[in-house]
PDB file of N, CA and C in Angstrom:
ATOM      1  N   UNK A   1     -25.870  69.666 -18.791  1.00  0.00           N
ATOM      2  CA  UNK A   1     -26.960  70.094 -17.942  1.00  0.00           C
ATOM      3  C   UNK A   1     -27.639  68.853 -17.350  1.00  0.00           C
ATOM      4  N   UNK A   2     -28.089  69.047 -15.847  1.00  0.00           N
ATOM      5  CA  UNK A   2     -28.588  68.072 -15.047  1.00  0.00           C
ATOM      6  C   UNK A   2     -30.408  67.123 -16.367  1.00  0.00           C
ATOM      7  N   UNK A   3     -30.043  66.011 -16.089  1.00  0.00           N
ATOM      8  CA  UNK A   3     -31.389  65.883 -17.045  1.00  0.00           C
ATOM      9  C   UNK A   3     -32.737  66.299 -16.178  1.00  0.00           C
ATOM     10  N   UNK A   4     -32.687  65.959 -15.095  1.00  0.00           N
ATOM     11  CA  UNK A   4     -34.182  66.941 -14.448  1.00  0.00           C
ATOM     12  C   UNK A   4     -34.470  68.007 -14.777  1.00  0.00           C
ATOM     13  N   UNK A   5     -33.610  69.113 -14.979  1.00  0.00           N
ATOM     14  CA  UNK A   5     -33.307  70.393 -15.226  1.00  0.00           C
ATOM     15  C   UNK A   5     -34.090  70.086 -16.685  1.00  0.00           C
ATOM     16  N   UNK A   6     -33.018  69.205 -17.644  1.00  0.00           N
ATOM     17  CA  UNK A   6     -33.560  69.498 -18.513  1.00  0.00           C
ATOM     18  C   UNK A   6     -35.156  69.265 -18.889  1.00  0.00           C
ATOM     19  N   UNK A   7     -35.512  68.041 -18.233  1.00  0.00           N
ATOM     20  CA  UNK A   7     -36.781  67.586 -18.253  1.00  0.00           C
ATOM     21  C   UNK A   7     -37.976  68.766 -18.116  1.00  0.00           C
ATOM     22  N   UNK A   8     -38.063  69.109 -16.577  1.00  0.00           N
ATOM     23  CA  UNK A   8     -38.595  71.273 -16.391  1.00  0.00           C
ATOM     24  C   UNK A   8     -38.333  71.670 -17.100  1.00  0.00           C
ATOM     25  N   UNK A   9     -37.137  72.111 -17.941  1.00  0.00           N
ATOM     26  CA  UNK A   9     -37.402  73.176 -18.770  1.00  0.00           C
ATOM     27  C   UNK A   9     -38.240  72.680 -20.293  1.00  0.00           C
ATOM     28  N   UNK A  10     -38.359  71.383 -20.217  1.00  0.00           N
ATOM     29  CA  UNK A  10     -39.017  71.181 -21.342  1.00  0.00           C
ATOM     30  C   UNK A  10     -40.538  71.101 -20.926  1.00  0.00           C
ATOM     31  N   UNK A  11     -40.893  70.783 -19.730  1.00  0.00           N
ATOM     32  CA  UNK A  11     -42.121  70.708 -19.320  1.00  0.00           C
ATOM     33  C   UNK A  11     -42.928  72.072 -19.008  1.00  0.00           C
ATOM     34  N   UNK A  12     -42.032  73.428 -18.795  1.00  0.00           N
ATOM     35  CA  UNK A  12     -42.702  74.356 -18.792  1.00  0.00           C
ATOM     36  C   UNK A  12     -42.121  75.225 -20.272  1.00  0.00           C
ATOM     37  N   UNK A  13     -42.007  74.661 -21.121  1.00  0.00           N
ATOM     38  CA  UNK A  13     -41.943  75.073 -22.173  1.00  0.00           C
ATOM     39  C   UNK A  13     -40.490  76.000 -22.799  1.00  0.00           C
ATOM     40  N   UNK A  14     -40.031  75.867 -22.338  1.00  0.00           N
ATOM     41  CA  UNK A  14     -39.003  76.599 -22.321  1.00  0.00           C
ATOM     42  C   UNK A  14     -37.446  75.517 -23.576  1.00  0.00           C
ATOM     43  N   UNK A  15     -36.692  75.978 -23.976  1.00  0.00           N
ATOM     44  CA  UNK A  15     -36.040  75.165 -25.228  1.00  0.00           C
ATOM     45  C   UNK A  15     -34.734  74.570 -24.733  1.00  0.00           C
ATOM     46  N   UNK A  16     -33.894  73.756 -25.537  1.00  0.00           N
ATOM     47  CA  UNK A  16     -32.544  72.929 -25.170  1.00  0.00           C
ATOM     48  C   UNK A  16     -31.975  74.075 -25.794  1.00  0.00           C
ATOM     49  N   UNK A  17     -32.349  74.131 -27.034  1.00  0.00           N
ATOM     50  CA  UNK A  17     -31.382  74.703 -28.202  1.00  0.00           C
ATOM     51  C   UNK A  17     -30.621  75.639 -27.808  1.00  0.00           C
ATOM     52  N   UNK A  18     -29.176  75.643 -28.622  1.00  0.00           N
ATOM     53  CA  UNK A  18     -28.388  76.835 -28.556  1.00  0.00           C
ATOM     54  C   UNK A  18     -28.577  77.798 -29.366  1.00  0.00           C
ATOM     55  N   UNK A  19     -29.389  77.929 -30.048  1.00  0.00           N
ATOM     56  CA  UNK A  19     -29.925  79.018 -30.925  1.00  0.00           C
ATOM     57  C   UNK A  19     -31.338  79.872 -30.512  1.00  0.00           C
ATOM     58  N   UNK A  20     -31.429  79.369 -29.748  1.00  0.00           N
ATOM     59  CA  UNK A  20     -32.878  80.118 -29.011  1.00  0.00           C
ATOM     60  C   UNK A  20     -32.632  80.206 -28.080  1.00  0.00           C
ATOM     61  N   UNK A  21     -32.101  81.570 -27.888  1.00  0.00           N
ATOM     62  CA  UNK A  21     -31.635  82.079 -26.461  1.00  0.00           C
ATOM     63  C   UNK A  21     -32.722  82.885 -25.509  1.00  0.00           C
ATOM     64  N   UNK A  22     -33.831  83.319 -26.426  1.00  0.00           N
ATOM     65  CA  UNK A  22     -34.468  84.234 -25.880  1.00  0.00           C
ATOM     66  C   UNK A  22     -35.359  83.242 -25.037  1.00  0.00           C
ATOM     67  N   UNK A  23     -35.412  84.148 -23.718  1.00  0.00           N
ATOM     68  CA  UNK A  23     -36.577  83.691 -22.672  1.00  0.00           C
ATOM     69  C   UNK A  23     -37.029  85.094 -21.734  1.00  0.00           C
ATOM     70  N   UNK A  24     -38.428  84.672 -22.067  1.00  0.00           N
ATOM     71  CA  UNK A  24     -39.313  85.838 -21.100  1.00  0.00           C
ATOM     72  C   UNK A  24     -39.085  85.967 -19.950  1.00  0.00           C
ATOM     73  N   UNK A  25     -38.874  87.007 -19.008  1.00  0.00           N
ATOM     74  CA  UNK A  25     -38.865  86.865 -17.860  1.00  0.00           C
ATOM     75  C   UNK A  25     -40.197  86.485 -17.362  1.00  0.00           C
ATOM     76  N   UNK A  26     -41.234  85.976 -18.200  1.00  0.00           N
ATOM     77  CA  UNK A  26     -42.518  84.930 -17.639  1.00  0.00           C
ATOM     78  C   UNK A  26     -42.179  83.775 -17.186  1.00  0.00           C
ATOM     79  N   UNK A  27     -41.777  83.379 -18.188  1.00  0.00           N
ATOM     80  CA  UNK A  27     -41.089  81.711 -18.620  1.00  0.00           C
ATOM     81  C   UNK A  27     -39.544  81.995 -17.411  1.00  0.00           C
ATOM     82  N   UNK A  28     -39.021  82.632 -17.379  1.00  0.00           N
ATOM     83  CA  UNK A  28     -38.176  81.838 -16.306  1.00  0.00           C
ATOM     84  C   UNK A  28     -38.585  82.249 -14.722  1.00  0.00           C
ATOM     85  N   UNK A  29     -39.455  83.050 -14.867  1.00  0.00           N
ATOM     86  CA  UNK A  29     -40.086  83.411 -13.159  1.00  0.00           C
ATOM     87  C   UNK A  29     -40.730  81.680 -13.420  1.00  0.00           C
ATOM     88  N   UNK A  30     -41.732  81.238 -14.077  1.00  0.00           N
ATOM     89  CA  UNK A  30     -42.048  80.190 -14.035  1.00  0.00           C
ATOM     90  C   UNK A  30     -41.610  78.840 -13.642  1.00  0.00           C
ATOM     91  N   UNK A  31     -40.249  79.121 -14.942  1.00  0.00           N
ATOM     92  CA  UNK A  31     -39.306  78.012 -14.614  1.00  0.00           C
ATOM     93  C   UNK A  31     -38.512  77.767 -13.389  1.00  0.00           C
ATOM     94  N   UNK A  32     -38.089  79.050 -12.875  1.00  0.00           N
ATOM     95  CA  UNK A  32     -37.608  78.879 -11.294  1.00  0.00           C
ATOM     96  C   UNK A  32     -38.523  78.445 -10.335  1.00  0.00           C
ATOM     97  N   UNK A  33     -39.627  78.973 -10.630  1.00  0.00           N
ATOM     98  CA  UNK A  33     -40.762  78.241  -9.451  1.00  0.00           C
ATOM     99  C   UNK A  33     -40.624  76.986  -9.357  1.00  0.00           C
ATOM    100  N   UNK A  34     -40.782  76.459 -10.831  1.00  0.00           N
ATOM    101  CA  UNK A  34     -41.416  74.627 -10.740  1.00  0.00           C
ATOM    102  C   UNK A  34     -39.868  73.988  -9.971  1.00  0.00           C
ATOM    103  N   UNK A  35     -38.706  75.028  -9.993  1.00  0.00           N
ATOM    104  CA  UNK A  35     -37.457  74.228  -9.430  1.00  0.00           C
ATOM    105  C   UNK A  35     -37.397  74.526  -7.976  1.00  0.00           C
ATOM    106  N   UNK A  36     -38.564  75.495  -7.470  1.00  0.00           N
ATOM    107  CA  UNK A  36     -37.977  75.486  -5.730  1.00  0.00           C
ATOM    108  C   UNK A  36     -39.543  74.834  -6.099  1.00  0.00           C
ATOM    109  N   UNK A  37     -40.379  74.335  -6.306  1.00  0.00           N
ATOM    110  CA  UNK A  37     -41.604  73.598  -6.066  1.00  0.00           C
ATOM    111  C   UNK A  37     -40.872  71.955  -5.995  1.00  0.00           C
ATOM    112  N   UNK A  38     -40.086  71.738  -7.211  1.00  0.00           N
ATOM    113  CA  UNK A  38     -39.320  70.234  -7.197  1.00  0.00           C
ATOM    114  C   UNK A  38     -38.495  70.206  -5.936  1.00  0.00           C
ATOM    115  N   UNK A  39     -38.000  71.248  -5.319  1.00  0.00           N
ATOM    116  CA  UNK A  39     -37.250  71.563  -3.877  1.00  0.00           C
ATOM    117  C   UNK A  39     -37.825  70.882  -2.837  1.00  0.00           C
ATOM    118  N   UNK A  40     -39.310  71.566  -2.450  1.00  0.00           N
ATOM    119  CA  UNK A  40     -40.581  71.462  -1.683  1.00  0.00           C
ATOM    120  C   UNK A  40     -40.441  69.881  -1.758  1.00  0.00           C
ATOM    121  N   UNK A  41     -41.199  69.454  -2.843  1.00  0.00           N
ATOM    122  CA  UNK A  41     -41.347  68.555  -2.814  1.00  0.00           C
ATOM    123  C   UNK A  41     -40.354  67.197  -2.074  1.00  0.00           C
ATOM    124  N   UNK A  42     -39.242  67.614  -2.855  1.00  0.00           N
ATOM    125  CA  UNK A  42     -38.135  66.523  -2.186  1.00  0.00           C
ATOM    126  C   UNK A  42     -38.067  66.691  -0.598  1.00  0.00           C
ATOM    127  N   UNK A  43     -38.301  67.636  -0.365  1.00  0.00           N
ATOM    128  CA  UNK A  43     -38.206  67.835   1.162  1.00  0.00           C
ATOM    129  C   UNK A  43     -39.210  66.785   1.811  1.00  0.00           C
ATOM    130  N   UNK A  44     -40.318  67.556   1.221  1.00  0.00           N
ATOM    131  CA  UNK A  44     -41.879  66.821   1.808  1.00  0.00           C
ATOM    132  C   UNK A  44     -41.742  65.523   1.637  1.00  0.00           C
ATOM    133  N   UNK A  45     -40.574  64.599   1.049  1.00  0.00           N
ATOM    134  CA  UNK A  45     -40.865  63.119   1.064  1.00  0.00           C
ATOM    135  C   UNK A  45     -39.539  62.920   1.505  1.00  0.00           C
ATOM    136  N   UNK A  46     -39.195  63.607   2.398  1.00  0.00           N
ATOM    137  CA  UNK A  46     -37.886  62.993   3.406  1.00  0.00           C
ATOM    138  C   UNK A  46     -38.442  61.779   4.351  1.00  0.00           C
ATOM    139  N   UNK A  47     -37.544  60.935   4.186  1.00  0.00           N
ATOM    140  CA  UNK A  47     -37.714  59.505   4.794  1.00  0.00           C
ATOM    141  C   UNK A  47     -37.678  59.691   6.435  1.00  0.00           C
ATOM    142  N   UNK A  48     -38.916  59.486   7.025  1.00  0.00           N
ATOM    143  CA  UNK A  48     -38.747  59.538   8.390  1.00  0.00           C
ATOM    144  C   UNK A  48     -38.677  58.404   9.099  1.00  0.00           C
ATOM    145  N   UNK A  49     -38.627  57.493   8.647  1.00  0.00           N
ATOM    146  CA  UNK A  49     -38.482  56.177   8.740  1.00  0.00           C
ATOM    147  C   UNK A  49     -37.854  55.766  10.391  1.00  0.00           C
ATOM    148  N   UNK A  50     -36.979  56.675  10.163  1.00  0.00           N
ATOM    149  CA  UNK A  50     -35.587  56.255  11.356  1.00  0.00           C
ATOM    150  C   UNK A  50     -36.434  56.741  12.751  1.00  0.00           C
ATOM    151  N   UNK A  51     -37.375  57.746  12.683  1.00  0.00           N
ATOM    152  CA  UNK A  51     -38.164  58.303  13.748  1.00  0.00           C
ATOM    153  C   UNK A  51     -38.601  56.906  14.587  1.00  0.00           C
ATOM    154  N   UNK A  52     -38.278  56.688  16.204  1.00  0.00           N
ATOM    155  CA  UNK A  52     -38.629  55.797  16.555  1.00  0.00           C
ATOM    156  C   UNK A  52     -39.765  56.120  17.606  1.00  0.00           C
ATOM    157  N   UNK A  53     -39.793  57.224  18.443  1.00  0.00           N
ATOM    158  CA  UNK A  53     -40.574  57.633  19.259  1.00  0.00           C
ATOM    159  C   UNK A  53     -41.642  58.824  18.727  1.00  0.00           C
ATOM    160  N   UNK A  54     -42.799  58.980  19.471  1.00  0.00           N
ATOM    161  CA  UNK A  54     -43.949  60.254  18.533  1.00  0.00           C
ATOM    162  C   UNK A  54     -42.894  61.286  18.959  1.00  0.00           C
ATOM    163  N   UNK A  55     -41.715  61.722  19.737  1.00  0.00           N
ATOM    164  CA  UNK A  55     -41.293  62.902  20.008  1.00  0.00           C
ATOM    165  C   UNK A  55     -40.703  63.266  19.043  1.00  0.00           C
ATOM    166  N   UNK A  56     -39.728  61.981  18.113  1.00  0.00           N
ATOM    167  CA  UNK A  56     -38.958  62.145  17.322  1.00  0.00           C
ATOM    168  C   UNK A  56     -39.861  62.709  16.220  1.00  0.00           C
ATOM    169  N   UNK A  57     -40.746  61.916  15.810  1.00  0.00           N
ATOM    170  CA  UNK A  57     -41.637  61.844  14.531  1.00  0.00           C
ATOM    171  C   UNK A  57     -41.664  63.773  14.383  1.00  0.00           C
ATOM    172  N   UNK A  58     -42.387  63.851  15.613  1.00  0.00           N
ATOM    173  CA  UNK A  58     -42.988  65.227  15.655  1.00  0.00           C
ATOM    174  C   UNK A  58     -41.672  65.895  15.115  1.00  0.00           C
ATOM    175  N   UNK A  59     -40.240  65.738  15.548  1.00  0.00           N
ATOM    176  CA  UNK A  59     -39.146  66.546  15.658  1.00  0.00           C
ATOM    177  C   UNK A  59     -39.198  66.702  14.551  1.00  0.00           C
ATOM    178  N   UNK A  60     -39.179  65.518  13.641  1.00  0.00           N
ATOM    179  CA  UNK A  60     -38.815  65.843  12.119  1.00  0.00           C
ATOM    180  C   UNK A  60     -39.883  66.181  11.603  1.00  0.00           C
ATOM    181  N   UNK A  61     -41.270  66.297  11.814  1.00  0.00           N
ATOM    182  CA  UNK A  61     -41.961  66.781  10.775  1.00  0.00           C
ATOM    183  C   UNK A  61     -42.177  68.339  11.170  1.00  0.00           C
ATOM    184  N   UNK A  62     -41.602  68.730  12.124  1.00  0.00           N
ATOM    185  CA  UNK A  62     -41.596  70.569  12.649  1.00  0.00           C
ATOM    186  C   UNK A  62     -40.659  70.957  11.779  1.00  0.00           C
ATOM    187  N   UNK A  63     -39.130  70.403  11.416  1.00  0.00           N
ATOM    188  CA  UNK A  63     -38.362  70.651  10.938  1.00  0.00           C
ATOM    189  C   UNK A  63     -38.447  70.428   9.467  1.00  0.00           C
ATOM    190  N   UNK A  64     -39.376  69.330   9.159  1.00  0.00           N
ATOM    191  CA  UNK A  64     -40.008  69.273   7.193  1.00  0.00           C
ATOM    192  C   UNK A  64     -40.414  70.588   7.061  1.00  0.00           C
ATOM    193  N   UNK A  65     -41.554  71.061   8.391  1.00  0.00           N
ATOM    194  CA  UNK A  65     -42.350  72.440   7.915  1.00  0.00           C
ATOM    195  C   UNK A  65     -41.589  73.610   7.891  1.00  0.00           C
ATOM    196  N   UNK A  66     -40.781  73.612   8.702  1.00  0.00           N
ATOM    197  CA  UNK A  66     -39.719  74.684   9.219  1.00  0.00           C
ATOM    198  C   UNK A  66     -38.906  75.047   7.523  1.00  0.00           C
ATOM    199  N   UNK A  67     -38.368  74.071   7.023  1.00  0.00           N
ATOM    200  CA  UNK A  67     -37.419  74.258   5.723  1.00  0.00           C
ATOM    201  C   UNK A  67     -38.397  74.757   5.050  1.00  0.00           C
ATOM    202  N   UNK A  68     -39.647  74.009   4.677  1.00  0.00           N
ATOM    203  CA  UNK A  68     -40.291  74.324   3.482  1.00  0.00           C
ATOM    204  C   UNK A  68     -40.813  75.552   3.449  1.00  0.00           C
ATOM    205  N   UNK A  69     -41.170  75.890   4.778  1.00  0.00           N
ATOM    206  CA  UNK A  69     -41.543  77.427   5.151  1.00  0.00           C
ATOM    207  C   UNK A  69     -40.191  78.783   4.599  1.00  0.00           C
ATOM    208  N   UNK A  70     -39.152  78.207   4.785  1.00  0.00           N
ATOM    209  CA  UNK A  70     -38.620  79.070   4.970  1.00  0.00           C
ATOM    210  C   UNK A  70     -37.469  79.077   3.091  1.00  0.00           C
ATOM    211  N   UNK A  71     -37.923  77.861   3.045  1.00  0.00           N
ATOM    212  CA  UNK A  71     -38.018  77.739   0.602  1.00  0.00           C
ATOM    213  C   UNK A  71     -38.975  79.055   0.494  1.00  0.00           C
ATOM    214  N   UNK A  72     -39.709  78.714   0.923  1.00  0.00           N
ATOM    215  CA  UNK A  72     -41.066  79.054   0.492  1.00  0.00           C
ATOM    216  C   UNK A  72     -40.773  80.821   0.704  1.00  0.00           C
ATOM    217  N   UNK A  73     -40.513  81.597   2.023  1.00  0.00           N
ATOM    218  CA  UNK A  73     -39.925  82.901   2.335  1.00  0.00           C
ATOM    219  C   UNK A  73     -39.116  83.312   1.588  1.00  0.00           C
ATOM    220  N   UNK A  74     -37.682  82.755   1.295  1.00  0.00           N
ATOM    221  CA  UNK A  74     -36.528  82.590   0.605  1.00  0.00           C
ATOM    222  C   UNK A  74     -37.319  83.415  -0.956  1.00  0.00           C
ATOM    223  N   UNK A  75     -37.689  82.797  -1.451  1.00  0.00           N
ATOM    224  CA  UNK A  75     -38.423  82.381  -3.114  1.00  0.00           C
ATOM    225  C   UNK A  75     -39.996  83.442  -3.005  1.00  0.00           C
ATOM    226  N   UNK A  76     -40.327  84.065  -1.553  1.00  0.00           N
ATOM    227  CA  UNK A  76     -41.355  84.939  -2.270  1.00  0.00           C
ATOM    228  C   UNK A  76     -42.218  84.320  -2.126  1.00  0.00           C
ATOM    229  N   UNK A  77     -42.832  82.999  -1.954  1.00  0.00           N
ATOM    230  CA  UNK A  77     -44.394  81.994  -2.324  1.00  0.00           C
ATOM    231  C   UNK A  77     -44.831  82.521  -0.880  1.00  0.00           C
ATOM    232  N   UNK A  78     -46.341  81.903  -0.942  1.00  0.00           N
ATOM    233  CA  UNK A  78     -47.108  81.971  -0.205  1.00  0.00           C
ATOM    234  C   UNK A  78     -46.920  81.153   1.122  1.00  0.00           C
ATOM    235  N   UNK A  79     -47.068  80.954   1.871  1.00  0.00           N
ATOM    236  CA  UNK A  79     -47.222  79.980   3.371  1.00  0.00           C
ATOM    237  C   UNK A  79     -48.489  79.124   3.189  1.00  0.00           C
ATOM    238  N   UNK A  80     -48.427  78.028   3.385  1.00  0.00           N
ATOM    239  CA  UNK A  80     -49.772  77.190   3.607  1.00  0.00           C
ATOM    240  C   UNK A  80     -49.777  76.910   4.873  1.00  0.00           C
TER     241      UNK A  80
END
């Protein structure tokens, strides 16, 4: 298993073990969140670096909002 993965599931409480199989459907509605939230996030710190003109800049940050909007639809969350 990916160690990020594992890292979330230890951070929202959830176990490694192979003997503790049981999980709430609380705990993994949860746990899937914090993994399209770690999604969001990676998005939101896409390197725009390469943007050389404000047209470009703008291009890519319509298209940051555009994905995250549409994580965000995908997964049920709210719109900011």
């Amino acid at each position: 298993m990916n160690e990020k993965v594992k890292h979330i599931m230890e951070e929202v409480g959830l176990h490694t073990d192979p003997l503790n199989k049981e999980v709430t459907d609380k705990e993994l509605d949860f746990f899937a969140m914090t993994i399209v939230e770690a999604c969001i996030d990676a998005v939101k710190q896409t390197d725009i670096r390469h943007a050389y003109t404000t047209f470009d800049k703008n291009l890519i940050d319509a298209t940051i909002n555009k994905s995250i909007n549409s994580i965000k639809q995908t997964f049920g969350m709210p719109h900011v």
